[in-house]
Protein backbone atom coordinates (compact mmCIF):
# COMPACT_ATOMS: atom_id res chain seq x y z
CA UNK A 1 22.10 -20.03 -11.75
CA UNK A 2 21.75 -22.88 -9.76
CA UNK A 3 18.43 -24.96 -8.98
CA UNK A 4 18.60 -23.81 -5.53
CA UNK A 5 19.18 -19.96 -6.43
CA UNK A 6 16.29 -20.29 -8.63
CA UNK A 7 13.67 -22.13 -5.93
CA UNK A 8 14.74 -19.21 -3.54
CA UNK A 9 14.49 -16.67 -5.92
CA UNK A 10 10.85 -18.31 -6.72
CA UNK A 11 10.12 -18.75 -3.23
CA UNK A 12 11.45 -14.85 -2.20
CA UNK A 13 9.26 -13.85 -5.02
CA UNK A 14 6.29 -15.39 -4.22
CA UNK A 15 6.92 -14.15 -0.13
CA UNK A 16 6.58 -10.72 -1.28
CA UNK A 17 3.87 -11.30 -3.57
CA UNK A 18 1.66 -12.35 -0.51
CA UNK A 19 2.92 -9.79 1.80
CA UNK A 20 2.33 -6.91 -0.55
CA UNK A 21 -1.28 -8.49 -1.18
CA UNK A 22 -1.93 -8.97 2.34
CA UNK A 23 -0.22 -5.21 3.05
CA UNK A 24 -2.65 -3.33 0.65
CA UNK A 25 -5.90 -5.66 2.50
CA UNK A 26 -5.23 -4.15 5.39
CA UNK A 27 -4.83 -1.04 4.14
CA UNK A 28 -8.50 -1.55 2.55
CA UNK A 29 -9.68 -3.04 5.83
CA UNK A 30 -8.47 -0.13 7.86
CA UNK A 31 -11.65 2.03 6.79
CA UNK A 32 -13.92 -0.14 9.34
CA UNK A 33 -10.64 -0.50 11.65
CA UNK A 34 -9.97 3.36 12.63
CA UNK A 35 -7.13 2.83 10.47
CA UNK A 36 -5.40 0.57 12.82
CA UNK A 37 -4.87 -2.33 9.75
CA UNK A 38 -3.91 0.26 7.89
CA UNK A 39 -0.85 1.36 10.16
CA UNK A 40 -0.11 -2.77 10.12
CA UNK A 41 -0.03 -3.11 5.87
CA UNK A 42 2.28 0.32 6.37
CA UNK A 43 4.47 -1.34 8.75
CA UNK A 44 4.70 -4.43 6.81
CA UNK A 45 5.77 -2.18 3.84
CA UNK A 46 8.64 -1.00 5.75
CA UNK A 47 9.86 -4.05 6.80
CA UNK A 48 9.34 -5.84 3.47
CA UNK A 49 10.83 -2.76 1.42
CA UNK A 50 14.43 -3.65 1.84
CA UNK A 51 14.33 -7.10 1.04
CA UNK A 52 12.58 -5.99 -2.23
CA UNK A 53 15.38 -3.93 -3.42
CA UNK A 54 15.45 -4.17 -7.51
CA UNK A 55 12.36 -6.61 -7.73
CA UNK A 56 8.88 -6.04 -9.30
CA UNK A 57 7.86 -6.29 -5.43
CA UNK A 58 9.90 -2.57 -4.62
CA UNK A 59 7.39 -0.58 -6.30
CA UNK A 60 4.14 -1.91 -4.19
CA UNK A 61 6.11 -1.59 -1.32
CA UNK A 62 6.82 2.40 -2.49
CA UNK A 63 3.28 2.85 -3.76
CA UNK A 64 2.11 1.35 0.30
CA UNK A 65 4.06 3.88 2.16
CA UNK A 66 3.54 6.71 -0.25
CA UNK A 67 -0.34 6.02 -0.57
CA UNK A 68 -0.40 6.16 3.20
CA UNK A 69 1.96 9.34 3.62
CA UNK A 70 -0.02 11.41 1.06
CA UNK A 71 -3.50 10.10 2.61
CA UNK A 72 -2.30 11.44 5.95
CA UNK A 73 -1.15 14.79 5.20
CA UNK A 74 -3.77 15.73 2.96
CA UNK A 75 -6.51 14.34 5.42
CA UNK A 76 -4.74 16.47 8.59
CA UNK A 77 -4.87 19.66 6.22
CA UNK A 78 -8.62 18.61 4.92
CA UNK A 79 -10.22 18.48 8.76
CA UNK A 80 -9.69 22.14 9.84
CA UNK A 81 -11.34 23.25 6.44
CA UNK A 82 -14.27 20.84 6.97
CA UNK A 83 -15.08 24.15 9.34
CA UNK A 84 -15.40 26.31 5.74
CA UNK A 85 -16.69 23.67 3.79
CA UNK A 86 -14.09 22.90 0.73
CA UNK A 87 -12.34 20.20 3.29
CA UNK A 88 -15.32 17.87 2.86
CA UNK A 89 -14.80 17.92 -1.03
CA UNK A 90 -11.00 17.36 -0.40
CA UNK A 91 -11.69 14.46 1.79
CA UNK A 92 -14.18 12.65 -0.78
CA UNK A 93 -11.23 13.07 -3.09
CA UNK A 94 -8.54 11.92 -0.81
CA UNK A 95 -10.96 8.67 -0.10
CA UNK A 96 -11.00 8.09 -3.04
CA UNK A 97 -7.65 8.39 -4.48
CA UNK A 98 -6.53 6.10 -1.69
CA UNK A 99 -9.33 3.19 -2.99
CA UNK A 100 -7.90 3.76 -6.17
CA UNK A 101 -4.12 3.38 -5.47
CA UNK A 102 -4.99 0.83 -3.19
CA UNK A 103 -7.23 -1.63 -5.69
CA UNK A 104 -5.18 -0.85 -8.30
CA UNK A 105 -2.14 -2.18 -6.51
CA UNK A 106 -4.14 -5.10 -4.89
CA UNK A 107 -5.06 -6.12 -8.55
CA UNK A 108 -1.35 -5.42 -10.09
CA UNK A 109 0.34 -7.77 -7.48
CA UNK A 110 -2.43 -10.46 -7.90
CA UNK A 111 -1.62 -10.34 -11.57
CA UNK A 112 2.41 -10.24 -10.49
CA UNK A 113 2.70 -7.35 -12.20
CA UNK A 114 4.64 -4.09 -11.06
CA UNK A 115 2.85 -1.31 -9.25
């Protein structure tokens, strides 16, 4: 490989690093935000994902949009059951599997490490 492969290679690398750590900030900042950051660190996702193709970087990307995807769904079924009660207790739990997946990824890319 050539000097120049390897700088871009270093340089691609370090891109996504920063994108996926500035993706799963927003998502964190989208509590206060009405969840618009969060639908920017999910677009961002998308956009990186593709370039990420067979890199450490692929599987933040995934872990972004699937975080968000589950989140969603599971909060839309959770509201109308607020009205009986158990949808408060599947919110909390929703809440805070997304903090989880979301810290935990936050801390894996700082580290450079896959999702």
């Amino acid at each position: 490989m050539s000097q120049q492969s390897q700088n871009t290679s270093v340089s691609s690398s370090e891109s996504h690093r920063t994108m996926a750590i500035v993706s799963y900030i927003l998502l964190l900042a989208g509590w206060p935000t009405l969840h618009v950051a969060t639908l920017v660190g999910v677009v961002l996702a998308y956009v990186q994902r593709s370039e990420a193709r067979g890199t450490l970087w692929e599987s933040h990307y995934e872990a972004i949009i699937s975080t968000f995807w589950i989140a969603l769904v599971v909060g839309v079924i959770a509201i109308p059951l607020c009205f009986v009660g158990v949808g408060f207790l599947l919110l909390a739990g929703v809440v805070i599997w997304f903090l989880y997946r979301t810290i935990r990824g936050l801390i894996h890319a700082i580290d450079n490490r896959p999702y």
